[in-house]
N, C-alpha and C. Protein backbone atom coordinates (compact mmCIF):
# COMPACT_ATOMS: atom_id res chain seq x y z
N UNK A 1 148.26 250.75 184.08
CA UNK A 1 148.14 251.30 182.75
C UNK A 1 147.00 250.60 182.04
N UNK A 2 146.07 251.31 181.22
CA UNK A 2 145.00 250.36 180.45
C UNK A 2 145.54 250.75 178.69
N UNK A 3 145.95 249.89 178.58
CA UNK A 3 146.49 248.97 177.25
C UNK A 3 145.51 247.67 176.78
N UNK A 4 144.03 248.79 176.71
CA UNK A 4 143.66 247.71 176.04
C UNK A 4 143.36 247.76 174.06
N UNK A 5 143.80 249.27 173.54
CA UNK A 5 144.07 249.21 172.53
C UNK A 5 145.56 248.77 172.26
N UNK A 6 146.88 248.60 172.73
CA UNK A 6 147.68 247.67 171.87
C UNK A 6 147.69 246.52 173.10
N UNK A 7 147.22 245.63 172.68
CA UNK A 7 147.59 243.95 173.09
C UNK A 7 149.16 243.59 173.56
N UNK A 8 149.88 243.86 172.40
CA UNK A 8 151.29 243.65 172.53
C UNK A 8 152.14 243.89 173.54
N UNK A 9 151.32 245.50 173.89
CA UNK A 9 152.15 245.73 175.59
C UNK A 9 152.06 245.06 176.89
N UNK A 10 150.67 244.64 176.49
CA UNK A 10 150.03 243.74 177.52
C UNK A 10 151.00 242.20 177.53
N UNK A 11 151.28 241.88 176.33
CA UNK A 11 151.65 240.73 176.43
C UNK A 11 153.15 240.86 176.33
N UNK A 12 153.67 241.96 176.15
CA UNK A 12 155.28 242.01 176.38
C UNK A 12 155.30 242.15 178.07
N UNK A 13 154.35 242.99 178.73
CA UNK A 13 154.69 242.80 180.18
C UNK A 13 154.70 241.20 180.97
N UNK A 14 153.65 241.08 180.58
CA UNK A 14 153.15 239.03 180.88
C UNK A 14 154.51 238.56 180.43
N UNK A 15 155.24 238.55 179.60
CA UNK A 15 156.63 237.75 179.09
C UNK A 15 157.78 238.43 180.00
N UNK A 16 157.95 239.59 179.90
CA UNK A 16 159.03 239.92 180.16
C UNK A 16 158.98 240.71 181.90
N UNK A 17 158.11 240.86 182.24
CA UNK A 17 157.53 241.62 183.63
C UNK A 17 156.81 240.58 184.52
N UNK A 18 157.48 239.46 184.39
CA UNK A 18 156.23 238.71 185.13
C UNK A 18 156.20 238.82 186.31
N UNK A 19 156.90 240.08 187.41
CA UNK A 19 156.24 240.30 188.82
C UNK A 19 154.94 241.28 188.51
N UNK A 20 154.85 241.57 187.66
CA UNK A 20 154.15 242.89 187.38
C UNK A 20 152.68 242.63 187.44
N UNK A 21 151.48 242.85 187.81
CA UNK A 21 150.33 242.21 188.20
C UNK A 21 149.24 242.67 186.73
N UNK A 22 149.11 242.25 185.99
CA UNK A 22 148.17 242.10 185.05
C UNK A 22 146.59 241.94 185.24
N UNK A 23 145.89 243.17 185.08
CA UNK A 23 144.53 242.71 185.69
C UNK A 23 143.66 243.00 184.44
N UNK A 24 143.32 242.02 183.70
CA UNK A 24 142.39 242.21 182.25
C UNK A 24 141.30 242.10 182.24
N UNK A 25 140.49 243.08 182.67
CA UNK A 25 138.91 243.74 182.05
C UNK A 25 138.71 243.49 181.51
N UNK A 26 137.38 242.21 181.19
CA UNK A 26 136.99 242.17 179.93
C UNK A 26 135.32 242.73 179.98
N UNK A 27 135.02 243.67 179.33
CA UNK A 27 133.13 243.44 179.58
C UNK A 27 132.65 243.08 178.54
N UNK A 28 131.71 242.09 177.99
CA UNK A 28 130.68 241.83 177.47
C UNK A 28 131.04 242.83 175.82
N UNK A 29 130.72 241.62 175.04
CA UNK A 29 130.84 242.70 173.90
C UNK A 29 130.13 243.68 173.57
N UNK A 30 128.83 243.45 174.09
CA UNK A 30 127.52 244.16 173.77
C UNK A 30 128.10 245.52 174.68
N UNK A 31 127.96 245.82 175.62
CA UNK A 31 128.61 246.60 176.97
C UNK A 31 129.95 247.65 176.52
N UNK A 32 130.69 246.54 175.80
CA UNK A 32 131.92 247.45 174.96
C UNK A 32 131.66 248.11 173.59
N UNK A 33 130.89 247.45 172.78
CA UNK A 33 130.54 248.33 171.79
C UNK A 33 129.37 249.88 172.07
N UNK A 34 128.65 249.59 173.13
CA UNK A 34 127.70 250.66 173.51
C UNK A 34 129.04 251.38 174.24
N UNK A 35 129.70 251.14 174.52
CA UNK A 35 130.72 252.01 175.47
C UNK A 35 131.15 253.05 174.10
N UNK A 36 132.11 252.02 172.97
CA UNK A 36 132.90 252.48 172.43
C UNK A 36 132.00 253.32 171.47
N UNK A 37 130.54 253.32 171.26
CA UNK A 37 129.80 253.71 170.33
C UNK A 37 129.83 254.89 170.78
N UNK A 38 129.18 255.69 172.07
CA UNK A 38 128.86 256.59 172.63
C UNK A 38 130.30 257.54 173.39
N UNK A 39 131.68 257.10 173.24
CA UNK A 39 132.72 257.85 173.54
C UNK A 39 133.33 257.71 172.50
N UNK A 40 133.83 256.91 171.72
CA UNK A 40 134.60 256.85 170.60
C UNK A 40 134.14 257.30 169.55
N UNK A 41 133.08 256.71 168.53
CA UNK A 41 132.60 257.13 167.43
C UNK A 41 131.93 258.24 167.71
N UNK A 42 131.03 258.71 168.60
CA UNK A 42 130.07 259.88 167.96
C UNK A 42 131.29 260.94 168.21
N UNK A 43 132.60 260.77 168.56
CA UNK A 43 133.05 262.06 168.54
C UNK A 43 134.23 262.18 166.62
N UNK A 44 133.51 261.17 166.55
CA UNK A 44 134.68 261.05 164.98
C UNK A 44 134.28 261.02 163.88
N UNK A 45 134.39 260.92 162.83
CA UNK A 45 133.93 260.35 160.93
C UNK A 45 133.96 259.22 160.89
N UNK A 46 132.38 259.22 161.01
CA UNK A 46 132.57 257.12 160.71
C UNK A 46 132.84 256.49 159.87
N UNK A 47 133.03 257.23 158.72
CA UNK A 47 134.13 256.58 157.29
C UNK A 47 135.75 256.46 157.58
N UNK A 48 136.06 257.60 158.38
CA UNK A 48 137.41 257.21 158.99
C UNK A 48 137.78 255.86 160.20
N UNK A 49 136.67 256.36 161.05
CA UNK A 49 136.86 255.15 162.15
C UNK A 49 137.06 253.52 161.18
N UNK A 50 136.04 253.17 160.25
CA UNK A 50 135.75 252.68 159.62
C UNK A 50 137.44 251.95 158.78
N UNK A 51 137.23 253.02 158.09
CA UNK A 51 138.93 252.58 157.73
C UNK A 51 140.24 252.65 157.97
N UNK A 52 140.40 252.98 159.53
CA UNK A 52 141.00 252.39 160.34
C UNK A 52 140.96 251.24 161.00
N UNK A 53 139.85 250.89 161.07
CA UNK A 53 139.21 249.48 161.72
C UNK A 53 139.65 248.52 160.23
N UNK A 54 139.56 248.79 159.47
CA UNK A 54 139.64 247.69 158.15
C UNK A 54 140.85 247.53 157.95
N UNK A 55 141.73 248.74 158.02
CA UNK A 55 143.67 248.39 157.80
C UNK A 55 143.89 247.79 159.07
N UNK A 56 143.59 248.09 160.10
CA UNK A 56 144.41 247.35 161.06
C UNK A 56 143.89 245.86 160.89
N UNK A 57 142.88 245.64 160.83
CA UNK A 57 142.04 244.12 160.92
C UNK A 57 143.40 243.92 159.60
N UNK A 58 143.49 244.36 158.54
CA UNK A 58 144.32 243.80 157.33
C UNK A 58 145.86 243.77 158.18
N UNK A 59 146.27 244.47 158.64
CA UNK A 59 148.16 244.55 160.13
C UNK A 59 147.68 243.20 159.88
N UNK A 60 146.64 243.12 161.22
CA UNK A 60 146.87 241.68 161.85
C UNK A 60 147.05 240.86 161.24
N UNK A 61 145.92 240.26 159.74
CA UNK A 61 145.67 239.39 159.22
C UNK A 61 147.33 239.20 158.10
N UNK A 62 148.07 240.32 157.90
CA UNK A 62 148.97 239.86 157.61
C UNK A 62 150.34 239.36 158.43
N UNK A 63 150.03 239.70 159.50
CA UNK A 63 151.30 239.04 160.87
C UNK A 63 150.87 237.31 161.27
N UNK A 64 149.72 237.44 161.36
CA UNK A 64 148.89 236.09 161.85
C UNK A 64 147.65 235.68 160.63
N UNK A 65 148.23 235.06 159.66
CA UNK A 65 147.45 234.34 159.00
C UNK A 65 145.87 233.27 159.37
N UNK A 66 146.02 232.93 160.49
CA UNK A 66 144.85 232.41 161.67
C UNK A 66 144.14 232.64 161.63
N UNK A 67 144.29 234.53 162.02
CA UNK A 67 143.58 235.20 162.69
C UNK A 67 142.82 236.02 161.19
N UNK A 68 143.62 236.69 160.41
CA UNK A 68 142.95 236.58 158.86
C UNK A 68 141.60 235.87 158.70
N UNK A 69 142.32 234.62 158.34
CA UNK A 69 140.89 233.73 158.21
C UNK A 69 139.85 233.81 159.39
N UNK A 70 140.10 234.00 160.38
CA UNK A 70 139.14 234.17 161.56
C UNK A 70 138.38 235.65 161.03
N UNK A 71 138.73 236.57 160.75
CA UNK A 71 138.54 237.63 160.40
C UNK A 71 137.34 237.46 158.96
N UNK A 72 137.34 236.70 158.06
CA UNK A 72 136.71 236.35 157.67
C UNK A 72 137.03 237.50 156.04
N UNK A 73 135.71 237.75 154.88
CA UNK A 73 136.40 239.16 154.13
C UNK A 73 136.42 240.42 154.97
N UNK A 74 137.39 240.69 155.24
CA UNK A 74 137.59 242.49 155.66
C UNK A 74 136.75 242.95 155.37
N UNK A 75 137.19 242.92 154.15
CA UNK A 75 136.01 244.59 153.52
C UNK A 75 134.84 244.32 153.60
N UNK A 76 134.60 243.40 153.59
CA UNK A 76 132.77 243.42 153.55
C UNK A 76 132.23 244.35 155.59
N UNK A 77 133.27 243.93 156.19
CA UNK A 77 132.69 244.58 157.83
C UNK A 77 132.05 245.66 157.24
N UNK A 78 131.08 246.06 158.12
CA UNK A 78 130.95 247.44 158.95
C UNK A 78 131.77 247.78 160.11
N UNK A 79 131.56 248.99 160.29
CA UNK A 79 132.18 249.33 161.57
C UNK A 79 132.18 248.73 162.62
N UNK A 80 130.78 248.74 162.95
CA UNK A 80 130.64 247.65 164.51
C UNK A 80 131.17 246.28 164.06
N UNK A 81 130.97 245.30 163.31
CA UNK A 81 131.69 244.33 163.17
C UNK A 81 133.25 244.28 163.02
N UNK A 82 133.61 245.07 162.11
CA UNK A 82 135.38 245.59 162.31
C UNK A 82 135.71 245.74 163.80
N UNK A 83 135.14 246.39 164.51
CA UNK A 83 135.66 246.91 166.22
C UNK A 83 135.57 245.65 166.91
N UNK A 84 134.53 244.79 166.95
CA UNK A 84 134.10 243.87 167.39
C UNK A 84 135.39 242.65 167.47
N UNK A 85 135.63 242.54 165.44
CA UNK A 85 137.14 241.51 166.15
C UNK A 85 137.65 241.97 166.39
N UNK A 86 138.37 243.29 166.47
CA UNK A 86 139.48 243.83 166.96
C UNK A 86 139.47 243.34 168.64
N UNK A 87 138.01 243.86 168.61
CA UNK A 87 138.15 243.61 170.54
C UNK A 87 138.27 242.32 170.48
N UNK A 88 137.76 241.35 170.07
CA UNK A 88 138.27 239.86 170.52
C UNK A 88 139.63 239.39 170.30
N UNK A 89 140.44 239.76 168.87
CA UNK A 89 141.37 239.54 169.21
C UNK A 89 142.18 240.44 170.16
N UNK A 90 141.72 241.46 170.32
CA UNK A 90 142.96 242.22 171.44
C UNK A 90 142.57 241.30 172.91
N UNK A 91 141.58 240.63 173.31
CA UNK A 91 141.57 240.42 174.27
C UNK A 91 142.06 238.59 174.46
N UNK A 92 141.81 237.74 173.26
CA UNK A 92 142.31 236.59 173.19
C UNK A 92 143.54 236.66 173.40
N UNK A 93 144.50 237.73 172.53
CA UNK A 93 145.77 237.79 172.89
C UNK A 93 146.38 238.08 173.91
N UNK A 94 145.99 238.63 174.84
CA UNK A 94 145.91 238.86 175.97
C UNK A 94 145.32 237.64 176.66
N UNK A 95 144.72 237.34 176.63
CA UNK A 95 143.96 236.11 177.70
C UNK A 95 145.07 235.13 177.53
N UNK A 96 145.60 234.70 176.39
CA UNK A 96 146.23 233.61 176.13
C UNK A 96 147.83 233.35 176.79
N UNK A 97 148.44 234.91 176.37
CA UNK A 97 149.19 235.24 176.66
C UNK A 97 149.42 235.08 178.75
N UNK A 98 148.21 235.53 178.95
CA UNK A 98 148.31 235.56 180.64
C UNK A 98 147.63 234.23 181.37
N UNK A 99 147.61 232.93 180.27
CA UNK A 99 146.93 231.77 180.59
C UNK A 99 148.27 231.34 181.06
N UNK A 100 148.18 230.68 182.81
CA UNK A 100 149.01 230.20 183.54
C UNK A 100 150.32 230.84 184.12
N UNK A 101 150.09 232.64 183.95
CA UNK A 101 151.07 233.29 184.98
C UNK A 101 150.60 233.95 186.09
N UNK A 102 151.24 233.32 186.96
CA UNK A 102 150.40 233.79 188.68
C UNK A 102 150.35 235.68 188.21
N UNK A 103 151.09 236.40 187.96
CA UNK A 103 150.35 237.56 187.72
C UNK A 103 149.27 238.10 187.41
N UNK A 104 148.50 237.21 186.50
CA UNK A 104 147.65 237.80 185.45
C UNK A 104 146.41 237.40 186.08
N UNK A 105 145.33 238.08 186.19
CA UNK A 105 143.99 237.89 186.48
C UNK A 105 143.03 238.41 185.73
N UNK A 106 141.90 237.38 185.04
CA UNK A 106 140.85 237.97 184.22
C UNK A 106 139.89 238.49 185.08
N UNK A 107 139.47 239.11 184.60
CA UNK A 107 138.34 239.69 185.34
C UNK A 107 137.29 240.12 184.51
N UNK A 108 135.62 239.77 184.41
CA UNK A 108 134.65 239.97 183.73
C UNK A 108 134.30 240.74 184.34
N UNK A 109 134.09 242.12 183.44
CA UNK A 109 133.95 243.64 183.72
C UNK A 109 132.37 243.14 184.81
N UNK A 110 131.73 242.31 183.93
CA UNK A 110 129.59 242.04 184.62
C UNK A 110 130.27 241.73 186.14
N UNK A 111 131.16 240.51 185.95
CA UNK A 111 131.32 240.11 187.78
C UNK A 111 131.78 241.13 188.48
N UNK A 112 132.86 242.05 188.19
CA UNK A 112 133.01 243.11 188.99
C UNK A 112 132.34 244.14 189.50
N UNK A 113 131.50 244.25 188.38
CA UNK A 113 130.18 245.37 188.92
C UNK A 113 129.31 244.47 189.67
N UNK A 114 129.41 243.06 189.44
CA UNK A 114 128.00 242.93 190.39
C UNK A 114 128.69 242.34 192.44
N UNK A 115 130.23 242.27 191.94
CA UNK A 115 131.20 242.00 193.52
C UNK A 115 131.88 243.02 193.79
N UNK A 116 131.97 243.93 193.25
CA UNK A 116 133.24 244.58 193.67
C UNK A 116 134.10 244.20 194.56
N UNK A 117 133.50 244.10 196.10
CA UNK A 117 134.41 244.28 196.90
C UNK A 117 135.06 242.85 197.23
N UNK A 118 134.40 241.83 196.30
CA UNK A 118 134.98 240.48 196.67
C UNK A 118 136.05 240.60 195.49
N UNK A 119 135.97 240.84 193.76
CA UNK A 119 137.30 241.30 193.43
C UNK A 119 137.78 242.11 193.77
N UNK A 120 137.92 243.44 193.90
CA UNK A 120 138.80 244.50 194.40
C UNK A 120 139.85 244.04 195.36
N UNK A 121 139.30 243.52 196.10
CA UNK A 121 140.15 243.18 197.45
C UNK A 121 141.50 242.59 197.14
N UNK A 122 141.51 241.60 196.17
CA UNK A 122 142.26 240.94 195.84
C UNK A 122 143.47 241.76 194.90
N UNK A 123 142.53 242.19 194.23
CA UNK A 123 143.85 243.23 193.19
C UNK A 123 144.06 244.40 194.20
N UNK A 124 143.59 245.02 195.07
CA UNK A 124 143.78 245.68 195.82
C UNK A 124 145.73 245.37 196.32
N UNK A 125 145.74 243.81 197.11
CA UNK A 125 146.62 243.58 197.51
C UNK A 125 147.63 243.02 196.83
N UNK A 126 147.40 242.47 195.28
CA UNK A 126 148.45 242.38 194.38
C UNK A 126 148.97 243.81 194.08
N UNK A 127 148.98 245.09 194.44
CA UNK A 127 149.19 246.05 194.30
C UNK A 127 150.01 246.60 195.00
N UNK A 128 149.67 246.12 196.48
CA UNK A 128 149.97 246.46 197.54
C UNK A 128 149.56 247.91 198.43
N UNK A 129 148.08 248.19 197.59
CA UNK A 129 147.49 248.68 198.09
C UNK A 129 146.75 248.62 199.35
N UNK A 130 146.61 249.84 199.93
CA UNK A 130 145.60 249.57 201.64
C UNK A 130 144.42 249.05 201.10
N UNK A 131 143.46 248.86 202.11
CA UNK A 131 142.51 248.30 202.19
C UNK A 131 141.78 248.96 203.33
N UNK A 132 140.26 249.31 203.48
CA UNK A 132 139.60 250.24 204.61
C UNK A 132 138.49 249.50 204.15
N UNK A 133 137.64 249.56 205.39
CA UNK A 133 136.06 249.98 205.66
C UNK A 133 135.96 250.85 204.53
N UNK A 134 136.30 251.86 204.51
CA UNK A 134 136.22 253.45 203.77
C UNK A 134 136.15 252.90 202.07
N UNK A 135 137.50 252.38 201.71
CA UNK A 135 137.92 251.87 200.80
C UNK A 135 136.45 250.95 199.91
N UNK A 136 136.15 250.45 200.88
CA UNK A 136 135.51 248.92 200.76
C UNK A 136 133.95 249.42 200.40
N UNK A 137 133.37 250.73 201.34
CA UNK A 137 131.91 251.45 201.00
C UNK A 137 132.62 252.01 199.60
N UNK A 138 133.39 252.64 199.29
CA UNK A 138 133.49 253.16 198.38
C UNK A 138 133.33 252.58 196.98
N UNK A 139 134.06 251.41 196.90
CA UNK A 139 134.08 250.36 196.14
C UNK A 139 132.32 249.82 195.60
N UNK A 140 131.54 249.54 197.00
CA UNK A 140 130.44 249.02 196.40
C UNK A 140 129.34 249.91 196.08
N UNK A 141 129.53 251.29 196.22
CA UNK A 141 128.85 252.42 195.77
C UNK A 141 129.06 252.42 194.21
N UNK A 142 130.43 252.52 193.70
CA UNK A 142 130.44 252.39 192.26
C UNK A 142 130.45 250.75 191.82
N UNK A 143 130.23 249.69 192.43
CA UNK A 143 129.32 248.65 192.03
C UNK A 143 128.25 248.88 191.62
N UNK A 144 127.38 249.76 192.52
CA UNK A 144 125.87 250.08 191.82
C UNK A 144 125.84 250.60 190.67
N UNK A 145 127.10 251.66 190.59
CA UNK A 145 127.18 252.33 189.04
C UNK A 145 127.16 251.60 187.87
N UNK A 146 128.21 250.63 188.67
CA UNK A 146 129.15 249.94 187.33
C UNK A 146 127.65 248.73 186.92
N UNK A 147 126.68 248.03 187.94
CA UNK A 147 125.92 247.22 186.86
C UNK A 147 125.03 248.17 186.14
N UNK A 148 124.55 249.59 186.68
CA UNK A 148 123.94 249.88 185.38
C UNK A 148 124.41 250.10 184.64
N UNK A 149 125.71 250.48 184.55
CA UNK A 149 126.12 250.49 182.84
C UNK A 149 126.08 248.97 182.29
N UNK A 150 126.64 248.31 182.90
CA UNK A 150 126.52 246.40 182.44
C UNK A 150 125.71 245.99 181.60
N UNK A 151 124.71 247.11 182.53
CA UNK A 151 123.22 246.69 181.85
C UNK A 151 122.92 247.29 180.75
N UNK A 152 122.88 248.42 180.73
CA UNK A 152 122.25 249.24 179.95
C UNK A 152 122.16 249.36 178.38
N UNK A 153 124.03 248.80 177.71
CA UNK A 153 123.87 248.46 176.17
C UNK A 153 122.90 247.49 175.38
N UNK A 154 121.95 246.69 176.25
CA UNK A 154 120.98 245.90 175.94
C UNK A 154 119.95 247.14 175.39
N UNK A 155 119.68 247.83 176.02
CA UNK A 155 118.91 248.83 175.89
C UNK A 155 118.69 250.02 174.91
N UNK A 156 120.31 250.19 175.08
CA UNK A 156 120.89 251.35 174.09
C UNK A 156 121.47 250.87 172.74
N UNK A 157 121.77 249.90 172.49
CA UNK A 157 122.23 249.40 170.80
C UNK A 157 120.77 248.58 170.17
N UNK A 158 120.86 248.88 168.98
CA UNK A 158 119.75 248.70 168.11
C UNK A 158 119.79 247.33 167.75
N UNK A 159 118.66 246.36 167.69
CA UNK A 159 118.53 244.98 167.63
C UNK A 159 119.29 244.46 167.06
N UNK A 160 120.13 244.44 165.76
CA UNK A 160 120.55 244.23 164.73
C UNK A 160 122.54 244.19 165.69
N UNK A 161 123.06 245.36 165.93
CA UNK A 161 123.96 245.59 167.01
C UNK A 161 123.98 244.51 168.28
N UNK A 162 122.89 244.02 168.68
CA UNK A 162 122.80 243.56 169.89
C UNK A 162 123.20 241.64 169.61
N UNK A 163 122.58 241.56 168.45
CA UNK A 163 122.80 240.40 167.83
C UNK A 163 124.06 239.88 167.31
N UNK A 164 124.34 241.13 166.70
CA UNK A 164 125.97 241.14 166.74
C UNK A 164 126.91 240.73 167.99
N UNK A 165 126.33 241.59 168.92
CA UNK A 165 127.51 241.49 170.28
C UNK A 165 127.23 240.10 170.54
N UNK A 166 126.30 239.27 170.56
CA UNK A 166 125.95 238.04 171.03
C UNK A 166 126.49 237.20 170.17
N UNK A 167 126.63 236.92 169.01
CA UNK A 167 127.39 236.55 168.05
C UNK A 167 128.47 236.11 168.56
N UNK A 168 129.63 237.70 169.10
CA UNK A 168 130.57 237.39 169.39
C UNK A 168 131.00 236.67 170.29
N UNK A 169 130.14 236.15 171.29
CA UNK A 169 130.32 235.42 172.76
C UNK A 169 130.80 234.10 172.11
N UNK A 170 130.40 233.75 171.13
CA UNK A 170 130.90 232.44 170.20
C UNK A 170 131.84 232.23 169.61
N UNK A 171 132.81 233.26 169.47
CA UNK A 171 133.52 233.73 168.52
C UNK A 171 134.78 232.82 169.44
């Protein structure tokens, strides 16, 4: 299942499912905002996206006071900055949550596109999935796919955006 918009499920399985194999994608913020820019927003009202991104950032900041202040003023975000913590905290919570259960494996979306078949293999068999020759060409064919996209939000988000995503690597 990809639950990477609610966190919570992710981290109720990690607590309460712990045979259950947890494999958390993370790519690059820069990589995820060009993702989420070009499937998510251009199909929506960016005054809506917008203030949805600002109430939920306000959910959190009133469940987790922390994370509030991490959040910094709400209202002042833009959009891309609103999405931006969202994605960090959905994925801290998650990371944290799956820090030290043999289930859980991070996985950096860049390393997978540039190994596939050296990760795959592995979640392959936490799955208990087969494994082929077949399997294995297949796999590093959409490796080639997967680094040009890796690559490509360098390219496709506007300087100002790009600086942002880099930002967040600090965060």
């Amino acid at each position: 299942l990809k639950l990477v918009t609610s966190p919570g499920w992710a981290v109720w399985v990690l607590r309460n499912r712990p045979q259950v194999p947890v494999m958390h994608i993370v790519r690059h913020p820069g990589g995820f905002m060009n993702s989420w820019a070009r499937r998510y927003v251009a199909e929506r009202e960016q005054a809506e996206v917008l203030r949805q991104n600002l109430e939920r950032l306000r959910t959190i900041a009133s469940v987790d006071p922390a994370w509030g202040e991490r959040f910094g003023d709400i209202d002042s975000q833009d959009i891309d900055e609103s999405e931006l913590w969202y994605w960090l905290y959905a994925n801290q919570v998650v990371a944290e949550a799956g820090r030290g259960a043999p289930a859980y494996r991070f996985i950096a979306y860049e390393e997978l596109a540039a190994e596939p078949a050296r990760l795959a293999r592995p979640l392959y068999d936490a799955c208990g999935l087969e494994w082929s020759a077949e399997i294995e060409s297949r796999i590093g064919e959409m490796g080639t796919q997967s680094m040009e996209i890796a690559r490509a939000w360098r390219d496709k988000l506007r300087p100002e955006q790009v600086a942002l995503a880099e930002r967040f690597l600090d965060e």
